[in-house]
PDB file of N, CA and C in Angstrom:
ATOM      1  N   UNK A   1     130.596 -75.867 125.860  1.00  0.00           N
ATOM      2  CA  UNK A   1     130.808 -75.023 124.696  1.00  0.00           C
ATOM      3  C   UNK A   1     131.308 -73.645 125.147  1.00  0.00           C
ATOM      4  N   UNK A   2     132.301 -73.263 124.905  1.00  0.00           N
ATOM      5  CA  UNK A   2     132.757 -71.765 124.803  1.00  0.00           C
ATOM      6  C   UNK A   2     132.099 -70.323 124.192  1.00  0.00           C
ATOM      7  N   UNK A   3     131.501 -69.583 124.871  1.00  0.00           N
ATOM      8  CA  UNK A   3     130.849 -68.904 124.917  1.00  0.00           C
ATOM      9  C   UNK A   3     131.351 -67.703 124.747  1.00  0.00           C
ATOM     10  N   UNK A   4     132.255 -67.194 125.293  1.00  0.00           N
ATOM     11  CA  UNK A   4     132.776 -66.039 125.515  1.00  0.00           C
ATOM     12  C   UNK A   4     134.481 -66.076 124.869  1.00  0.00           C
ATOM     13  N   UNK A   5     134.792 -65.435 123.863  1.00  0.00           N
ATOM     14  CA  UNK A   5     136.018 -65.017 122.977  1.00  0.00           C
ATOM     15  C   UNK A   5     136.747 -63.828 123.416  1.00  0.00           C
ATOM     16  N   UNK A   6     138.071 -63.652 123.062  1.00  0.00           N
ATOM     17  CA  UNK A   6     138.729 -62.515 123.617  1.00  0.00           C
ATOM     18  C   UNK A   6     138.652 -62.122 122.164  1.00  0.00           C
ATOM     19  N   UNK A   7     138.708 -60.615 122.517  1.00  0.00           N
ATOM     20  CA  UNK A   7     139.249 -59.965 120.782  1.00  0.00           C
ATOM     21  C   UNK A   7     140.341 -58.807 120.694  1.00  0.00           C
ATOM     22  N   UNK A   8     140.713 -58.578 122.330  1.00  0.00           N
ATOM     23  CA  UNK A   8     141.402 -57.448 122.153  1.00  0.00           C
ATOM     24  C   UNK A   8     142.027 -57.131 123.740  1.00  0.00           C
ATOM     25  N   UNK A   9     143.003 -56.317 123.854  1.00  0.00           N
ATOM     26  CA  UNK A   9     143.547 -56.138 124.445  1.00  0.00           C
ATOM     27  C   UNK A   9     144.325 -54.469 124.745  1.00  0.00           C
ATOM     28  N   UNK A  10     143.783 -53.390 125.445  1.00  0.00           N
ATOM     29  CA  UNK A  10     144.609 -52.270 124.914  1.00  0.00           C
ATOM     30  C   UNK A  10     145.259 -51.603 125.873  1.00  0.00           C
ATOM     31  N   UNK A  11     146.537 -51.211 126.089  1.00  0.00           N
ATOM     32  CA  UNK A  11     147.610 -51.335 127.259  1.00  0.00           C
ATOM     33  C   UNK A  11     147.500 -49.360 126.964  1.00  0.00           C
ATOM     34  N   UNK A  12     147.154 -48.327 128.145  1.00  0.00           N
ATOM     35  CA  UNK A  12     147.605 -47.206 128.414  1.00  0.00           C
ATOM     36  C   UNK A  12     147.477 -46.506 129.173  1.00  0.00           C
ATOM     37  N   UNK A  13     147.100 -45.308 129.851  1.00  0.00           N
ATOM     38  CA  UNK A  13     147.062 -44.664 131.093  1.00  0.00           C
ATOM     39  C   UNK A  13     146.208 -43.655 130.713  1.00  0.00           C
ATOM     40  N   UNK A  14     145.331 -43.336 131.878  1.00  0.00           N
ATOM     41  CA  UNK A  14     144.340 -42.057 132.261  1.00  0.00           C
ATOM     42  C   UNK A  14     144.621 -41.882 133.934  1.00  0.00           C
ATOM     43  N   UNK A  15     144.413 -40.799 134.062  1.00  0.00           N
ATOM     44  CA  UNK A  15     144.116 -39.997 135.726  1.00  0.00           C
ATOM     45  C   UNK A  15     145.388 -40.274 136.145  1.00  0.00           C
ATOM     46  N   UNK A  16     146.816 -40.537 135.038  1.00  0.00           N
ATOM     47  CA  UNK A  16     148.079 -40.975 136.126  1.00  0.00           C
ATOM     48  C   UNK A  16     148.713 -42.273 135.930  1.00  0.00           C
ATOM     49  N   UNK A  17     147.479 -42.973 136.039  1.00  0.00           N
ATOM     50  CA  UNK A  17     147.696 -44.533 136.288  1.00  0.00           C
ATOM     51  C   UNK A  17     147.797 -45.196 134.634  1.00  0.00           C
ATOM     52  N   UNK A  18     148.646 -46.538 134.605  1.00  0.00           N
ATOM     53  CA  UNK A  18     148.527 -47.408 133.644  1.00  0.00           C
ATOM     54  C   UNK A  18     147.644 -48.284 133.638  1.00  0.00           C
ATOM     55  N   UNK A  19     146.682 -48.848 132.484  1.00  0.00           N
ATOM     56  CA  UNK A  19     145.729 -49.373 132.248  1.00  0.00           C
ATOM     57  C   UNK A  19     145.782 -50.179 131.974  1.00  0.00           C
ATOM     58  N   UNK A  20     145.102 -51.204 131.917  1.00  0.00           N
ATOM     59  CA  UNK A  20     144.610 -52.117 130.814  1.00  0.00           C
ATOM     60  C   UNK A  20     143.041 -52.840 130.292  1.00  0.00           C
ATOM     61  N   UNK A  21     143.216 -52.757 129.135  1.00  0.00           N
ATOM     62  CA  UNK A  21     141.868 -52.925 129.066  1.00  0.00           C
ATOM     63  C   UNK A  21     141.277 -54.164 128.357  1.00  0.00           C
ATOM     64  N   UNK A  22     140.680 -55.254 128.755  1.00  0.00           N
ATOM     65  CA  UNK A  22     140.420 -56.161 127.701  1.00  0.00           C
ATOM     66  C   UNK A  22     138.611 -56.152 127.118  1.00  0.00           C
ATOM     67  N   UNK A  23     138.818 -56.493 125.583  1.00  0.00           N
ATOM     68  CA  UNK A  23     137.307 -56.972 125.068  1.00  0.00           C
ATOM     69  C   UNK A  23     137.376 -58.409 125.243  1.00  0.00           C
ATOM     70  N   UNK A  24     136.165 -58.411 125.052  1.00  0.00           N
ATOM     71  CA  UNK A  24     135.508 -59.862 124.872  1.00  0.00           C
ATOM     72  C   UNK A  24     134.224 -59.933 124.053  1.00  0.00           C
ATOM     73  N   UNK A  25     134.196 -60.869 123.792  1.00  0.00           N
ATOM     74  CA  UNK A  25     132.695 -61.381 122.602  1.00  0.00           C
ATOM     75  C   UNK A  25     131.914 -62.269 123.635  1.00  0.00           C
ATOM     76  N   UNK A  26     130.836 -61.998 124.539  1.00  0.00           N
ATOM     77  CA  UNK A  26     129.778 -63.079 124.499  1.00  0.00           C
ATOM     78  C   UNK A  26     128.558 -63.299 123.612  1.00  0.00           C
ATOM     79  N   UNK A  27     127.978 -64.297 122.922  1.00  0.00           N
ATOM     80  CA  UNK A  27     126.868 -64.782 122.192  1.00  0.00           C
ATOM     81  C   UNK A  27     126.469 -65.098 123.260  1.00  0.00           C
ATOM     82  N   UNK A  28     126.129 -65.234 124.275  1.00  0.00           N
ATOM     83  CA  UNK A  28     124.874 -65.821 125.060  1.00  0.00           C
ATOM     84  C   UNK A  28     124.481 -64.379 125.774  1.00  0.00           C
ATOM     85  N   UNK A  29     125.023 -63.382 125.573  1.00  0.00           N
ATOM     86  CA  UNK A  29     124.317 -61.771 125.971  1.00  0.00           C
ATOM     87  C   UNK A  29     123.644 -61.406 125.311  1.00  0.00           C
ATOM     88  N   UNK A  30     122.479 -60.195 125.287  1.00  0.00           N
ATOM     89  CA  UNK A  30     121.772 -58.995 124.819  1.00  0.00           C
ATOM     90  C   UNK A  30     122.687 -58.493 123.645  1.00  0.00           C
ATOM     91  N   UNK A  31     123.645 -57.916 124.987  1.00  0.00           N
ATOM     92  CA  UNK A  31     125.018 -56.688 124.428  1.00  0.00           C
ATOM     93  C   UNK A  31     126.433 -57.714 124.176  1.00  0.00           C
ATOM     94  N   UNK A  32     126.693 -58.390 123.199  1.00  0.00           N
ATOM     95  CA  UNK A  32     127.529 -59.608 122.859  1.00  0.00           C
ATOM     96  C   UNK A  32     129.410 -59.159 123.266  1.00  0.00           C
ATOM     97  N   UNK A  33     129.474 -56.906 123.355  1.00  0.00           N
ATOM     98  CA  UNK A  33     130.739 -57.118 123.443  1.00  0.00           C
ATOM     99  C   UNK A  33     130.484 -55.954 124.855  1.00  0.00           C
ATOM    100  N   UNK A  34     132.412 -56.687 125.434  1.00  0.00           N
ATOM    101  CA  UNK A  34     132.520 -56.432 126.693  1.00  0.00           C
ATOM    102  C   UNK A  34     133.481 -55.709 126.409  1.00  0.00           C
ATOM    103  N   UNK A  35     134.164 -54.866 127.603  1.00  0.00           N
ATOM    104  CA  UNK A  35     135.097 -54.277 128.161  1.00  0.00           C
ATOM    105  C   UNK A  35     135.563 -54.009 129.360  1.00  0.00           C
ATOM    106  N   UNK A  36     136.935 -54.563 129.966  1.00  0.00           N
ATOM    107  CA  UNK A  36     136.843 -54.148 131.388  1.00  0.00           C
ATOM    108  C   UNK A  36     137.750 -54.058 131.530  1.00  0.00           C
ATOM    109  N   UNK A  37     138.021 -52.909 132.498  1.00  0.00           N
ATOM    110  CA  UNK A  37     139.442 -52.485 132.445  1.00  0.00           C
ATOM    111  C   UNK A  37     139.850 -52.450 133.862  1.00  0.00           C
ATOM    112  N   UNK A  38     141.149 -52.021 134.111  1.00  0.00           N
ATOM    113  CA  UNK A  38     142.148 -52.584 135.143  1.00  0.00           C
ATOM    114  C   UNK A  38     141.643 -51.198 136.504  1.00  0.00           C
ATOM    115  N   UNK A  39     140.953 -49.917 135.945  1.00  0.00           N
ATOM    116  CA  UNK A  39     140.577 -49.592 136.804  1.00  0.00           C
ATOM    117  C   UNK A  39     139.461 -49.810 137.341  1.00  0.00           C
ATOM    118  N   UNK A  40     138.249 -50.705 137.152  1.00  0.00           N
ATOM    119  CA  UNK A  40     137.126 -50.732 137.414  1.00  0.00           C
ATOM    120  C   UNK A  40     136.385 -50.685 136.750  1.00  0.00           C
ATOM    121  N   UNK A  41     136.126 -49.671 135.409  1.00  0.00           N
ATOM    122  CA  UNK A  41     135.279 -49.472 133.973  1.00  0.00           C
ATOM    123  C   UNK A  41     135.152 -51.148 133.388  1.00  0.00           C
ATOM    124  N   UNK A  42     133.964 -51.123 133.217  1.00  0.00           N
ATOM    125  CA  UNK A  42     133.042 -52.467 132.766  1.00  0.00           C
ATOM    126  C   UNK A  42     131.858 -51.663 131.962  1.00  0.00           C
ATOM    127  N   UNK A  43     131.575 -52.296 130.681  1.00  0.00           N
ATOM    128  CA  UNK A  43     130.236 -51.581 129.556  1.00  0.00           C
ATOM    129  C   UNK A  43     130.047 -52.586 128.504  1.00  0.00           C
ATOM    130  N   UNK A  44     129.592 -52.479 128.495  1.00  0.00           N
ATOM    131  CA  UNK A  44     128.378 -53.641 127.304  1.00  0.00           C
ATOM    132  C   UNK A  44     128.274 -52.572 125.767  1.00  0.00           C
ATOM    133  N   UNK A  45     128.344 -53.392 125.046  1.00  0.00           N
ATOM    134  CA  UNK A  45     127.579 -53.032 123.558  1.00  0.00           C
ATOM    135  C   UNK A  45     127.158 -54.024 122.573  1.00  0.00           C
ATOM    136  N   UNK A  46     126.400 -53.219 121.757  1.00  0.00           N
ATOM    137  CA  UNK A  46     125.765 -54.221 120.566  1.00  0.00           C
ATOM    138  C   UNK A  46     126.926 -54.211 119.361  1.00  0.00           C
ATOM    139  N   UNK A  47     128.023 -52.875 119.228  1.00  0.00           N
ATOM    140  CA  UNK A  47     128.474 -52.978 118.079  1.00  0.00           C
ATOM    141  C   UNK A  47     130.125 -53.168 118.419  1.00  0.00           C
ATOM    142  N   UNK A  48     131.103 -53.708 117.009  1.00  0.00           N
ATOM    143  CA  UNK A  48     132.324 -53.989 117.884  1.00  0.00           C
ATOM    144  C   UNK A  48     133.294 -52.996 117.188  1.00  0.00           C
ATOM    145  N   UNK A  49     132.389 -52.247 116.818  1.00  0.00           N
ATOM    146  CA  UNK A  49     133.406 -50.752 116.310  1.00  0.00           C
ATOM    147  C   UNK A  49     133.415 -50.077 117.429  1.00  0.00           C
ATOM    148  N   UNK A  50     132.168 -49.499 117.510  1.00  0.00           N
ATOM    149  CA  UNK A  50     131.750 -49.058 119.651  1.00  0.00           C
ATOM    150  C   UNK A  50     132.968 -49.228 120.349  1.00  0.00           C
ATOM    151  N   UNK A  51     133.026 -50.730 120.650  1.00  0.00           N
ATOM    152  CA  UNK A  51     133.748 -51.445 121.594  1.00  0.00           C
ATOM    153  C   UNK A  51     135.289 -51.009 121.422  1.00  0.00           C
ATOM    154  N   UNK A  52     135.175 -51.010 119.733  1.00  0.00           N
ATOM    155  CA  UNK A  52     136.956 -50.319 119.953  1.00  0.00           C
ATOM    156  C   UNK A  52     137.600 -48.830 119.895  1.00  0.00           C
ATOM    157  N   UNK A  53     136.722 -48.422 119.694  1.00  0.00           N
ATOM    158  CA  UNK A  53     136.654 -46.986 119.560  1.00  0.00           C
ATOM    159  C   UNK A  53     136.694 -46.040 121.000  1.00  0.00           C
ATOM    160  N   UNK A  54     135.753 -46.872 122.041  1.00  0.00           N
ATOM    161  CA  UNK A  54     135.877 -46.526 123.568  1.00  0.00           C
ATOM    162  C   UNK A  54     136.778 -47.294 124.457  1.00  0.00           C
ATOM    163  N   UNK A  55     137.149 -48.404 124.040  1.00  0.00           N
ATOM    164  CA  UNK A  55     138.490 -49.020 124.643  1.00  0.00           C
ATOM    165  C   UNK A  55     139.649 -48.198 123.882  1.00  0.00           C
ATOM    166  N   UNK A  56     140.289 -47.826 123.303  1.00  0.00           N
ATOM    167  CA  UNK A  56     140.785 -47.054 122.511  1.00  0.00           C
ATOM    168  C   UNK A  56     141.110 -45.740 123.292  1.00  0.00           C
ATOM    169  N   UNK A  57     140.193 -45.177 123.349  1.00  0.00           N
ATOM    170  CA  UNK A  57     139.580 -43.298 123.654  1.00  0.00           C
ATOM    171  C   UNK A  57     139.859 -43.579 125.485  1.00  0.00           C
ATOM    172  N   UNK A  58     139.341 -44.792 126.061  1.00  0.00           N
ATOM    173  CA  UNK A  58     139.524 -45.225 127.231  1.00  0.00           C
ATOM    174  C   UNK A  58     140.995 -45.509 127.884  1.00  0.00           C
ATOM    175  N   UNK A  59     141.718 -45.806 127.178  1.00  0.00           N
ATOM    176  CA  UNK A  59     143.215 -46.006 127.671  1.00  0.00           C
ATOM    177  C   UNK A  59     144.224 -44.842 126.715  1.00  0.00           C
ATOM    178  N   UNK A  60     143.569 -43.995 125.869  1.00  0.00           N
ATOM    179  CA  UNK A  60     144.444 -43.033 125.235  1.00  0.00           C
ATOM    180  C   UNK A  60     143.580 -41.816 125.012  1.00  0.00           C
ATOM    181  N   UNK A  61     143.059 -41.273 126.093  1.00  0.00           N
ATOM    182  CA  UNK A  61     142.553 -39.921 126.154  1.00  0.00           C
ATOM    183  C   UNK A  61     142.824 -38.787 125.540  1.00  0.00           C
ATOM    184  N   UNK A  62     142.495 -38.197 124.533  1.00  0.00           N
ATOM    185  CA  UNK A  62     142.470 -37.039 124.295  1.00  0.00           C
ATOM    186  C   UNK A  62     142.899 -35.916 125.317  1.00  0.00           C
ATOM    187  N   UNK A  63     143.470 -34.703 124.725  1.00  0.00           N
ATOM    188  CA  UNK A  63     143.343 -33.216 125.576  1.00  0.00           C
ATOM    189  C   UNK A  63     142.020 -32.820 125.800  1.00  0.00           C
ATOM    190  N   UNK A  64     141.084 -32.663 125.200  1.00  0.00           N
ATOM    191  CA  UNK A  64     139.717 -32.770 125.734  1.00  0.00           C
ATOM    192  C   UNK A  64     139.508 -33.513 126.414  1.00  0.00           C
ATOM    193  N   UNK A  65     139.646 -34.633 126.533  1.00  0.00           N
ATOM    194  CA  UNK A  65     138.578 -35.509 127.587  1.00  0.00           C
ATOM    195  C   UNK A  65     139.526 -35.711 128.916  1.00  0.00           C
ATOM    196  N   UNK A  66     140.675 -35.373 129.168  1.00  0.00           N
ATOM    197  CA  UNK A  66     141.212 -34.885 130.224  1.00  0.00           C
ATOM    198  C   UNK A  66     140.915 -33.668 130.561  1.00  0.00           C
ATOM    199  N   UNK A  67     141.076 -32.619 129.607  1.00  0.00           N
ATOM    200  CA  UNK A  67     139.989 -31.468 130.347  1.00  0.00           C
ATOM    201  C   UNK A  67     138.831 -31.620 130.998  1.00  0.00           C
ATOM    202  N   UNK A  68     137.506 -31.945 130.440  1.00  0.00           N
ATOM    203  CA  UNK A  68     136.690 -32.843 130.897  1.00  0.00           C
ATOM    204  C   UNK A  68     136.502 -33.046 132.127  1.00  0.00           C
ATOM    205  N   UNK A  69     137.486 -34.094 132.439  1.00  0.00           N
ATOM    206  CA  UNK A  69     138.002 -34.707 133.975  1.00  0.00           C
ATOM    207  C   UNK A  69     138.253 -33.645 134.701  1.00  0.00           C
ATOM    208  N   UNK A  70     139.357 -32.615 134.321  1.00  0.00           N
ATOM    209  CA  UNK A  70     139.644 -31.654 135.222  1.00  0.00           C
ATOM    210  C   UNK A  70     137.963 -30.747 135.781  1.00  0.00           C
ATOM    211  N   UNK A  71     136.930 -30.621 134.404  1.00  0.00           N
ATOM    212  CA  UNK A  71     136.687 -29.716 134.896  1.00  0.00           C
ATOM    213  C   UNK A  71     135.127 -30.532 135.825  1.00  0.00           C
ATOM    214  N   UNK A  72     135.134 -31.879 135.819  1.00  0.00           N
ATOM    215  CA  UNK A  72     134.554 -32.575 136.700  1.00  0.00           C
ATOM    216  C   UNK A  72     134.666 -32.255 137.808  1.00  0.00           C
ATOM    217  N   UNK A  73     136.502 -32.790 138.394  1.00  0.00           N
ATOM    218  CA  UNK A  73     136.828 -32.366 139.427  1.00  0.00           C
ATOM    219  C   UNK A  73     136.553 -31.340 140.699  1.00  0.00           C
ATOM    220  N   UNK A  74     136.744 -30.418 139.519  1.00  0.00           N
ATOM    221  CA  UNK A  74     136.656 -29.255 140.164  1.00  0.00           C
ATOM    222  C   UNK A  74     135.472 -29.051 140.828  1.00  0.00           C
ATOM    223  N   UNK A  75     134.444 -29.442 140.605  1.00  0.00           N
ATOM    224  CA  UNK A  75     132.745 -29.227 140.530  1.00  0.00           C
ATOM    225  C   UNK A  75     132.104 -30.111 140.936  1.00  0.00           C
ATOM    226  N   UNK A  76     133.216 -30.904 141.809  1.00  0.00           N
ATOM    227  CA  UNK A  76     132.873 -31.938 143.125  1.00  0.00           C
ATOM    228  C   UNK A  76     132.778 -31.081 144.425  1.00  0.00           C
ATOM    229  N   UNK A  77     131.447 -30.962 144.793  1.00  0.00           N
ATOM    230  CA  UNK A  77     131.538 -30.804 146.247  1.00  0.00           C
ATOM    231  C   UNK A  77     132.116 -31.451 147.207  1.00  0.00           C
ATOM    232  N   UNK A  78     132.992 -30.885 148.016  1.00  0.00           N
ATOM    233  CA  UNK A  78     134.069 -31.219 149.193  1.00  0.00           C
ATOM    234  C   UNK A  78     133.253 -31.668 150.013  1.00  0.00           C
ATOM    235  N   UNK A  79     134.003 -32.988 151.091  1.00  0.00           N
ATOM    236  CA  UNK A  79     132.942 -33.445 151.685  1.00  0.00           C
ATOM    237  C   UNK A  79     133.192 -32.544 152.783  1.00  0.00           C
ATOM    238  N   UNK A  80     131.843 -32.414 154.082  1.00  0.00           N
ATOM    239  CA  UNK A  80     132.670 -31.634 155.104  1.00  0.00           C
ATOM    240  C   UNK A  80     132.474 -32.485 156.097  1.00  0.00           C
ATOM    241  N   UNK A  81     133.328 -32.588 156.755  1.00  0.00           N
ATOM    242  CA  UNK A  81     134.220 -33.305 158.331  1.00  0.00           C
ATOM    243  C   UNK A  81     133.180 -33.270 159.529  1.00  0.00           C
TER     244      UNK A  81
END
């Protein structure tokens, strides 16, 4: 029996790079929807508005949430040698 459904698919870029991101539906989980994307980002939820709203926000970033990033960056301690 098939367990796990696709529902989505969302093609865009953060940090530079082009993305991609797919959902999925499992019923045999807790958290029934997935997301995982082409850079590594993987997250669970209970709701599938959630799910599209941060796949979404996830491959089409805002000017805020690239600020954000920048000001992460910055406020990484350098490693030292």
């Amino acid at each position: 029996m098939l367990t796990q459904l696709w529902i989505g698919t969302y093609h865009g870029a953060h940090d530079g790079d082009r993305v991609v991101v797919t959902t999925t539906r499992d019923d045999t989980q807790p958290l029934p929807y997935s997301l995982d994307c082409t850079c590594g980002l993987s997250q669970r939820y209970t709701d599938p508005v959630r799910l599209d709203r941060v796949a979404w926000r996830h491959t089409h970033p805002t000017h805020w949430d690239r600020w954000k990033q920048k000001i992460a960056g910055l406020r990484r301690p350098t490693p030292i040698a």
